[in-house]
N, C-alpha and C. Protein backbone atom coordinates (compact mmCIF):
# COMPACT_ATOMS: atom_id res chain seq x y z
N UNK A 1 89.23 79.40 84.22
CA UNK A 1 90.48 79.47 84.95
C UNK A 1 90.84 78.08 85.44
N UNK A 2 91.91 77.35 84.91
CA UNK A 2 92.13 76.04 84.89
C UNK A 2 92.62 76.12 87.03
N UNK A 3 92.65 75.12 87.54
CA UNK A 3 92.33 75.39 89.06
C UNK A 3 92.39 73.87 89.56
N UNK A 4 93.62 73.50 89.98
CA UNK A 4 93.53 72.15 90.97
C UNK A 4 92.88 71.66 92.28
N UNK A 5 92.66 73.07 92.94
CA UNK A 5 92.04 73.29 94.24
C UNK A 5 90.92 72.84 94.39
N UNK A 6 91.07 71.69 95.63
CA UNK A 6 89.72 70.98 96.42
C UNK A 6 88.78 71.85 96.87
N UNK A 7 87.41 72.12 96.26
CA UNK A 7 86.37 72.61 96.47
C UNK A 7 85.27 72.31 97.09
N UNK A 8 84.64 72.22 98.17
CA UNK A 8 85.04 74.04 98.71
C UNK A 8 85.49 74.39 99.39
N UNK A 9 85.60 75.99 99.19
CA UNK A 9 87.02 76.18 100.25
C UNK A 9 86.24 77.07 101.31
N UNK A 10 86.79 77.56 102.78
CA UNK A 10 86.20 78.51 103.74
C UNK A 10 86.98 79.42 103.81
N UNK A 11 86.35 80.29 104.19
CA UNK A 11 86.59 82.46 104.30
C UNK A 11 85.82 82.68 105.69
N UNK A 12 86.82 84.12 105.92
CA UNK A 12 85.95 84.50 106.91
C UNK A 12 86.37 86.06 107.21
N UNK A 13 85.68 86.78 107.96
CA UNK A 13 85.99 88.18 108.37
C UNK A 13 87.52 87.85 109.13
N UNK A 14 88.35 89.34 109.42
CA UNK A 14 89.16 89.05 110.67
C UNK A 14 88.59 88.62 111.51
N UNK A 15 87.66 89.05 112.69
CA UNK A 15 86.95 88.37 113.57
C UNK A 15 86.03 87.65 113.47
N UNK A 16 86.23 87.15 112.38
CA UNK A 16 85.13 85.61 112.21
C UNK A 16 83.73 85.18 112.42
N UNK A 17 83.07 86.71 112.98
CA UNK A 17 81.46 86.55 112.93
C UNK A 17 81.06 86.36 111.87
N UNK A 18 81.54 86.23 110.90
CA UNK A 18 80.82 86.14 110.01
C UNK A 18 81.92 85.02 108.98
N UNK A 19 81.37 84.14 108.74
CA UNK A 19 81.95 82.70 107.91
C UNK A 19 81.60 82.86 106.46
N UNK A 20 82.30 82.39 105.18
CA UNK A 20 81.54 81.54 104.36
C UNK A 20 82.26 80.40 103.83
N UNK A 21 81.42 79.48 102.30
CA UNK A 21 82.20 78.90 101.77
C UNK A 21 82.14 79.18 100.22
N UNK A 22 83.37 79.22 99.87
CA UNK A 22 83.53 78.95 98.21
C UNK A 22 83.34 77.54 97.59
N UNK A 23 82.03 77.47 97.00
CA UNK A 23 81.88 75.94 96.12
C UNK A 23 81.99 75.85 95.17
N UNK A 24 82.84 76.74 94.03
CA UNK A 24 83.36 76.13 93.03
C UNK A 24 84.41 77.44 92.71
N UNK A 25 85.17 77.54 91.73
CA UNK A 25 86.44 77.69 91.34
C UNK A 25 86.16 79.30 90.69
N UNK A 26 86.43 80.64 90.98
CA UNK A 26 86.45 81.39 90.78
C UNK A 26 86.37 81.94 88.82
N UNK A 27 85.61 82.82 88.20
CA UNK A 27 85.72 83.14 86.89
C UNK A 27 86.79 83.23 86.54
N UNK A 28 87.45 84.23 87.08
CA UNK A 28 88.88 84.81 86.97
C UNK A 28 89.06 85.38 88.23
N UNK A 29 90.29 85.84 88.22
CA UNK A 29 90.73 86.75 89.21
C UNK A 29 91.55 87.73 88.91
N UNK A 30 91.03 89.40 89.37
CA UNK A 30 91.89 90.15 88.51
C UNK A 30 92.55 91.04 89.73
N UNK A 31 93.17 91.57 89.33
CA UNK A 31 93.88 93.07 90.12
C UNK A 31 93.59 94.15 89.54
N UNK A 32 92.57 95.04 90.36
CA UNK A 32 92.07 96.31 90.29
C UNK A 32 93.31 97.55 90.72
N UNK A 33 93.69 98.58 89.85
CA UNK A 33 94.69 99.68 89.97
C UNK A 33 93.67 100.84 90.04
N UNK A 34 92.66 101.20 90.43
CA UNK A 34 91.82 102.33 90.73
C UNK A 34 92.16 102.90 91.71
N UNK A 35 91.96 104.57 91.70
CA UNK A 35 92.47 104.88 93.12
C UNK A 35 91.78 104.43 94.40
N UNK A 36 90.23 104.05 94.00
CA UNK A 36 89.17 103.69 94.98
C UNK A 36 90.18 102.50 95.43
N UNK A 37 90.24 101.09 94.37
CA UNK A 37 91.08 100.27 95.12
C UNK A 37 92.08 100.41 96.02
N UNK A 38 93.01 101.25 95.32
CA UNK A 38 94.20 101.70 95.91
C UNK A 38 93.72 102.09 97.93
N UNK A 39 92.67 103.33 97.99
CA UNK A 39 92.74 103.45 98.99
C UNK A 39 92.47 102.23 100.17
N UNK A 40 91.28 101.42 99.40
CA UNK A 40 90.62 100.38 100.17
C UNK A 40 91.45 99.37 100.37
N UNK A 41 92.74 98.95 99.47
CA UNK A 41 93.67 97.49 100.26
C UNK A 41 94.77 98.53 101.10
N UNK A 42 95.06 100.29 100.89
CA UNK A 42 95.86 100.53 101.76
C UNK A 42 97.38 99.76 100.66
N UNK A 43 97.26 99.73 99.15
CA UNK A 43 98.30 99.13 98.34
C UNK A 43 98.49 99.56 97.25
N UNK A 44 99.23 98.93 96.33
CA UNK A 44 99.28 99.36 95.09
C UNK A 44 97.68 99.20 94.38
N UNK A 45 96.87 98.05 94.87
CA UNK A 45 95.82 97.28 93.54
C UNK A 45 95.20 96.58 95.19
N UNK A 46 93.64 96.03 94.43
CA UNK A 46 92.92 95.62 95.45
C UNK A 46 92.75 93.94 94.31
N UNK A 47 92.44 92.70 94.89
CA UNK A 47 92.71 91.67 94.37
C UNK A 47 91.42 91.01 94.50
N UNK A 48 90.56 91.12 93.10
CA UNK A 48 88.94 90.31 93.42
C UNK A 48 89.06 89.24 92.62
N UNK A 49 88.38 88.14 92.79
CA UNK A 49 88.18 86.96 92.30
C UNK A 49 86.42 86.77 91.93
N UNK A 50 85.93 87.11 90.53
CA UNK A 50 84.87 86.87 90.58
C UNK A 50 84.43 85.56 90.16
N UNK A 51 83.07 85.50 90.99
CA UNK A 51 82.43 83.84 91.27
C UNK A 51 80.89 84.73 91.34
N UNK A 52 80.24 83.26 90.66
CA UNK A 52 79.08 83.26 90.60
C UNK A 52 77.74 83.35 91.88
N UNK A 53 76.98 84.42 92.38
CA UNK A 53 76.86 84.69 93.53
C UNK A 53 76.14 83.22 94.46
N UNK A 54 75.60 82.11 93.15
CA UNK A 54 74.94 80.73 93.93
C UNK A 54 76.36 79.40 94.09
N UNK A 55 77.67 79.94 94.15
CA UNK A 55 78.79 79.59 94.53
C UNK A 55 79.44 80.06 95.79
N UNK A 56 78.70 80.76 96.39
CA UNK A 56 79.10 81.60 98.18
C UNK A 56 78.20 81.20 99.10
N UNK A 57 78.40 80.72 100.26
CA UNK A 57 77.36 80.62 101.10
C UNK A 57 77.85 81.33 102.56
N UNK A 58 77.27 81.75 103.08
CA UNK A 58 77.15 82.62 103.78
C UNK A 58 77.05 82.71 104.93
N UNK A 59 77.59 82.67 106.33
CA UNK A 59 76.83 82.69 107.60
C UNK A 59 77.06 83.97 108.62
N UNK A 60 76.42 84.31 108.85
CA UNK A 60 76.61 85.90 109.87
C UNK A 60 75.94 86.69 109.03
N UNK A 61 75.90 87.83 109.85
CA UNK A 61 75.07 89.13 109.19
C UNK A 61 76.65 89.74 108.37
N UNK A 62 75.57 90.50 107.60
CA UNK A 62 76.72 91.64 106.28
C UNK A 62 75.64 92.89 106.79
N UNK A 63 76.88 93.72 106.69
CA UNK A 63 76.38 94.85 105.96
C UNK A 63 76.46 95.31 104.74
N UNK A 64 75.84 96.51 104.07
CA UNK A 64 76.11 96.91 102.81
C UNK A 64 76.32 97.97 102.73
N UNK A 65 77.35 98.13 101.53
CA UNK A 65 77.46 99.99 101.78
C UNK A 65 77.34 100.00 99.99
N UNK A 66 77.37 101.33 99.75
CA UNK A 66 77.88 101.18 97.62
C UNK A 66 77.94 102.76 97.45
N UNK A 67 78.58 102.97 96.78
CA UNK A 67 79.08 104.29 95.56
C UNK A 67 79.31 104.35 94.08
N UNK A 68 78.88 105.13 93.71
CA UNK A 68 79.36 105.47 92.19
C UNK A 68 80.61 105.48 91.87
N UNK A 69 81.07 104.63 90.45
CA UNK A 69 82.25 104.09 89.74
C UNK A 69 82.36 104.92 89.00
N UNK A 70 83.85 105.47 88.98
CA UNK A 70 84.12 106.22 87.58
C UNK A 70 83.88 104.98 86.52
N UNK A 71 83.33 104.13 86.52
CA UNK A 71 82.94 103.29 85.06
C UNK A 71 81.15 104.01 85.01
N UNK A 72 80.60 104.47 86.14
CA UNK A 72 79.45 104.69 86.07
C UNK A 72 78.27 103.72 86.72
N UNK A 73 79.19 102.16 86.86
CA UNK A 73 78.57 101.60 87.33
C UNK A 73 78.16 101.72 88.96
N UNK A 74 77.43 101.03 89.79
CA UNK A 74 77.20 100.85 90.89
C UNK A 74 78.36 100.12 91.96
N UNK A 75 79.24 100.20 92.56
CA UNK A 75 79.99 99.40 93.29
C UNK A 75 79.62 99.40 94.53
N UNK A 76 79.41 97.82 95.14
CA UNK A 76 78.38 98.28 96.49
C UNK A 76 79.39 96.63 97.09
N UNK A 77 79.20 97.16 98.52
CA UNK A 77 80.34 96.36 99.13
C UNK A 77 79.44 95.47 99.74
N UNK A 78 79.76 94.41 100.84
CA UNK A 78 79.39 93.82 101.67
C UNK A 78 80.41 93.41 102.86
N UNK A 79 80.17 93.88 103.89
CA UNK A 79 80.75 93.59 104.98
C UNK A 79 80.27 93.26 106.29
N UNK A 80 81.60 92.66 107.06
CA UNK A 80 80.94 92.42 108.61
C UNK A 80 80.98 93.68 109.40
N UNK A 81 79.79 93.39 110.06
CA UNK A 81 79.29 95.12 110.87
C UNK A 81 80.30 95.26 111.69
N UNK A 82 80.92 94.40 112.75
CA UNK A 82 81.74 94.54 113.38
C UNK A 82 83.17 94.58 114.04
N UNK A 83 83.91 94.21 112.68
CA UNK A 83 85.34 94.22 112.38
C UNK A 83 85.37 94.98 111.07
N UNK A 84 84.40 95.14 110.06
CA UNK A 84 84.55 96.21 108.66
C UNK A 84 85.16 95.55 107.77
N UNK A 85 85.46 94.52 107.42
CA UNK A 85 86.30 93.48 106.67
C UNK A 85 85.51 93.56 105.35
N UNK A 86 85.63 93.80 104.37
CA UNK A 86 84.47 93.92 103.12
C UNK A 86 84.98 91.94 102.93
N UNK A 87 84.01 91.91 102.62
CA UNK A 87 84.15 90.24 102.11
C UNK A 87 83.82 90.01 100.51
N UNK A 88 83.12 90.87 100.39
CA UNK A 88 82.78 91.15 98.29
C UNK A 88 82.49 92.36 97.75
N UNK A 89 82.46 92.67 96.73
CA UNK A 89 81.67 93.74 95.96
C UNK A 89 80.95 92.74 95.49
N UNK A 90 80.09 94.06 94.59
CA UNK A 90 78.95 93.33 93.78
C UNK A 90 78.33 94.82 92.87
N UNK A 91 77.65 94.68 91.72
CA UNK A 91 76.89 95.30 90.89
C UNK A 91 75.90 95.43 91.03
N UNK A 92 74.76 96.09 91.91
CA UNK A 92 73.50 95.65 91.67
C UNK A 92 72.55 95.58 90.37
N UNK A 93 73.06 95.61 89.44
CA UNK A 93 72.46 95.50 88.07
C UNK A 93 72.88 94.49 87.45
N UNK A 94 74.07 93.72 88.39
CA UNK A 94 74.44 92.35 87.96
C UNK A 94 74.41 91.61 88.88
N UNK A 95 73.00 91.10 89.53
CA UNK A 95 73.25 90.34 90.89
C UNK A 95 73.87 88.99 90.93
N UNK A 96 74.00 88.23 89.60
CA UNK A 96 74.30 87.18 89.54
C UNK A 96 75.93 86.69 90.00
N UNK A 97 76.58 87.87 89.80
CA UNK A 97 77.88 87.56 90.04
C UNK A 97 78.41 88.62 91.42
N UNK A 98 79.75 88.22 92.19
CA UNK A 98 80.39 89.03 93.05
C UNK A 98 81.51 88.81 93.05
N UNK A 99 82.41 89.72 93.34
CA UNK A 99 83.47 90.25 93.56
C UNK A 99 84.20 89.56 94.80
N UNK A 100 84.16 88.41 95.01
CA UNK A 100 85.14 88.26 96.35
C UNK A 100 86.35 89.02 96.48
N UNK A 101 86.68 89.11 97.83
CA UNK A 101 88.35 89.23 98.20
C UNK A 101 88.81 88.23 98.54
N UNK A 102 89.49 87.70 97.95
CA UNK A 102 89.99 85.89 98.03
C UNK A 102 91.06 85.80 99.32
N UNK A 103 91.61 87.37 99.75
CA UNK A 103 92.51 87.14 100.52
C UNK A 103 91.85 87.06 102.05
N UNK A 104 90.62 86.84 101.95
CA UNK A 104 89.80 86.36 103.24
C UNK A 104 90.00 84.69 103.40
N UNK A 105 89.94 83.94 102.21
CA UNK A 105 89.76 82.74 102.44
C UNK A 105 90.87 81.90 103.28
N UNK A 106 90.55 80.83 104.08
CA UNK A 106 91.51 80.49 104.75
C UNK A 106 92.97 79.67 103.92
N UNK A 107 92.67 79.12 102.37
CA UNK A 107 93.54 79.07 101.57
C UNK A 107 93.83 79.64 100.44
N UNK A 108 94.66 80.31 100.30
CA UNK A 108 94.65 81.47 99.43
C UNK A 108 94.95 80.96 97.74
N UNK A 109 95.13 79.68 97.35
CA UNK A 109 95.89 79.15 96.39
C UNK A 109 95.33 79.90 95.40
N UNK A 110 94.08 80.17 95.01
CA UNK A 110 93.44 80.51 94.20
C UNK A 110 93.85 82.14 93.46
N UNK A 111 94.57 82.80 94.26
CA UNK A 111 95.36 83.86 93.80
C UNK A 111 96.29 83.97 92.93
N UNK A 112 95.74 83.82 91.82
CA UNK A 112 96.64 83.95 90.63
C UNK A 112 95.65 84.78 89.39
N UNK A 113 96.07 86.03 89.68
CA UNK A 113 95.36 87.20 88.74
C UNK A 113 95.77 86.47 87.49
N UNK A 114 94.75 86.77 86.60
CA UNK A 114 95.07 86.94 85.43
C UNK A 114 94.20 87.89 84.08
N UNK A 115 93.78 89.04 84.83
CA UNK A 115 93.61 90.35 84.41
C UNK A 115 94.16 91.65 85.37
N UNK A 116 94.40 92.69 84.87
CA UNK A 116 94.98 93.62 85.74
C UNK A 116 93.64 95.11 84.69
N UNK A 117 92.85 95.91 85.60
CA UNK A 117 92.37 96.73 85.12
C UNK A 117 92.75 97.93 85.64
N UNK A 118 92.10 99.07 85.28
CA UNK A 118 92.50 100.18 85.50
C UNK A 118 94.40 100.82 85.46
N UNK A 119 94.68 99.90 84.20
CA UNK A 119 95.81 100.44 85.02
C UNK A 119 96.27 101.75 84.78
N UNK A 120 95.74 102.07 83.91
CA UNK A 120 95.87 103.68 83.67
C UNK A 120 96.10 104.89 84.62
N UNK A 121 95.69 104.10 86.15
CA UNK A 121 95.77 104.45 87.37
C UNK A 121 97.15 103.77 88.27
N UNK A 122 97.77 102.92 87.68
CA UNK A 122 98.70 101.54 88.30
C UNK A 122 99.29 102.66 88.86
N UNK A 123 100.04 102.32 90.03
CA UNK A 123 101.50 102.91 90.34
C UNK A 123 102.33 102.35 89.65
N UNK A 124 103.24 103.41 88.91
CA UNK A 124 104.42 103.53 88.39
C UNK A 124 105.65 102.94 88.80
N UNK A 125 105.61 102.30 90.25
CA UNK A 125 106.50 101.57 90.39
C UNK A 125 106.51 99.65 90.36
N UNK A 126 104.96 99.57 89.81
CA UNK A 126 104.55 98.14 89.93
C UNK A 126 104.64 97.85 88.32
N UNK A 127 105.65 97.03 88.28
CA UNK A 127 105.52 96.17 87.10
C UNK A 127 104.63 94.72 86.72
N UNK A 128 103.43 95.08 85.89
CA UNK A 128 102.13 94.28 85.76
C UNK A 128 103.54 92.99 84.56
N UNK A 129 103.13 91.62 85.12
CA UNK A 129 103.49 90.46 84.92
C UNK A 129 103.47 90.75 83.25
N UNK A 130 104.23 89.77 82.34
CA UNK A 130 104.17 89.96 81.30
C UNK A 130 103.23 89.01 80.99
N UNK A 131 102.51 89.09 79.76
CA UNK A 131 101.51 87.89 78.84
C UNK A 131 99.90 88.07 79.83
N UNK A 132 100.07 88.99 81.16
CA UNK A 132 98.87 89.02 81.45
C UNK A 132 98.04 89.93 81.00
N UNK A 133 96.41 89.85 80.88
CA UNK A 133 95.46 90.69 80.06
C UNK A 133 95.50 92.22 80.91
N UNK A 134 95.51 92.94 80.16
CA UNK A 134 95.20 94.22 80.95
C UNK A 134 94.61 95.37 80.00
N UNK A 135 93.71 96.04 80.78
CA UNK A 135 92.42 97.00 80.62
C UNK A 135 92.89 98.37 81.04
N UNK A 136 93.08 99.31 80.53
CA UNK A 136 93.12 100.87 81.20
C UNK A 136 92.25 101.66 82.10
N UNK A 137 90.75 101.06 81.52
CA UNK A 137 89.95 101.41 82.82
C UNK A 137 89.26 100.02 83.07
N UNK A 138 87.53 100.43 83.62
CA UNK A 138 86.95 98.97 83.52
C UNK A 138 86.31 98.48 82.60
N UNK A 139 86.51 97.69 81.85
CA UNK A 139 85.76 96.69 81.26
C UNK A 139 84.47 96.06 81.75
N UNK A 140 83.85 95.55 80.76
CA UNK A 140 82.59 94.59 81.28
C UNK A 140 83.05 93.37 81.56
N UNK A 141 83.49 92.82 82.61
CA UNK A 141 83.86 92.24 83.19
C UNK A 141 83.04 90.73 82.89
N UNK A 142 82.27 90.87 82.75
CA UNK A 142 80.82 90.07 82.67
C UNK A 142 80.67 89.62 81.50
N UNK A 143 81.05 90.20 80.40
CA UNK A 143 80.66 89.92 78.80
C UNK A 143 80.58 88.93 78.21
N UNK A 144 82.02 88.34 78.22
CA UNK A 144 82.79 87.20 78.28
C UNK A 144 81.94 85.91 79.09
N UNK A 145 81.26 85.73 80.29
CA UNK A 145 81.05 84.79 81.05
C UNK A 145 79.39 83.98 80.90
């Protein structure tokens, strides 16, 4: 993902117990249309940026929570205990990589999807950008990287 942005960048919960930093430039960044997403941004699509998990650093406690994916896979969150802010997903069968929510970071530039999955789920009133990649359910996200 070609990326002008001075690295690294800082994130944080709403209430800020918990900090990190981004040190290098995200895989991609896609927009999830699942209903799981759907409920969790409270939107049309939930917006992850995956990065390599020795590219995050970390300060404050997380919690963890996870559930079963209609892909089958594992989806397991990480958040601050005390505002609930998820700050990533993650795979546990793929620890190497995570799921940020980029819209934590204090500069957001890096938001420019360029996959859209699930959309088989999209709302019907969101028109997905033209020339961008898109998946009906999930893909291996990972394959490619």
């Amino acid at each position: 993902m070609p990326d002008s942005t001075t690295y690294p960048l800082d994130g944080a919960c709403q209430c800020g117990q918990v900090r990190y930093r981004l040190l290098e430039a995200p895989l991609f960044v896609a927009c999830c249309h699942c209903k799981e997403c759907q409920k969790l941004s409270t939107s049309a699509f939930s917006i992850t940026a995956m990065i390599k998990r020795e590219s995050l650093e970390v300060e404050g406690d997380l919690q963890h929570w996870q559930r079963p994916s209609a892909s089958g896979n594992i989806n397991a969150a990480a958040f601050c205990p005390t505002c609930v802010n998820r700050l990533y997903h993650y795979d546990p069968d793929k620890p190497q990589f995570l799921k940020l929510k980029p819209s934590s970071l204090e500069n957001t530039e890096i938001i420019k999807p360029s996959k859209h999955i699930w959309v088989s789920q999209k709302q019907a009133w969101f028109d997905i950008p033209e020339g961008v990649e898109q998946h009906m359910t999930q893909p291996d996200l990972t394959e490619t990287l």
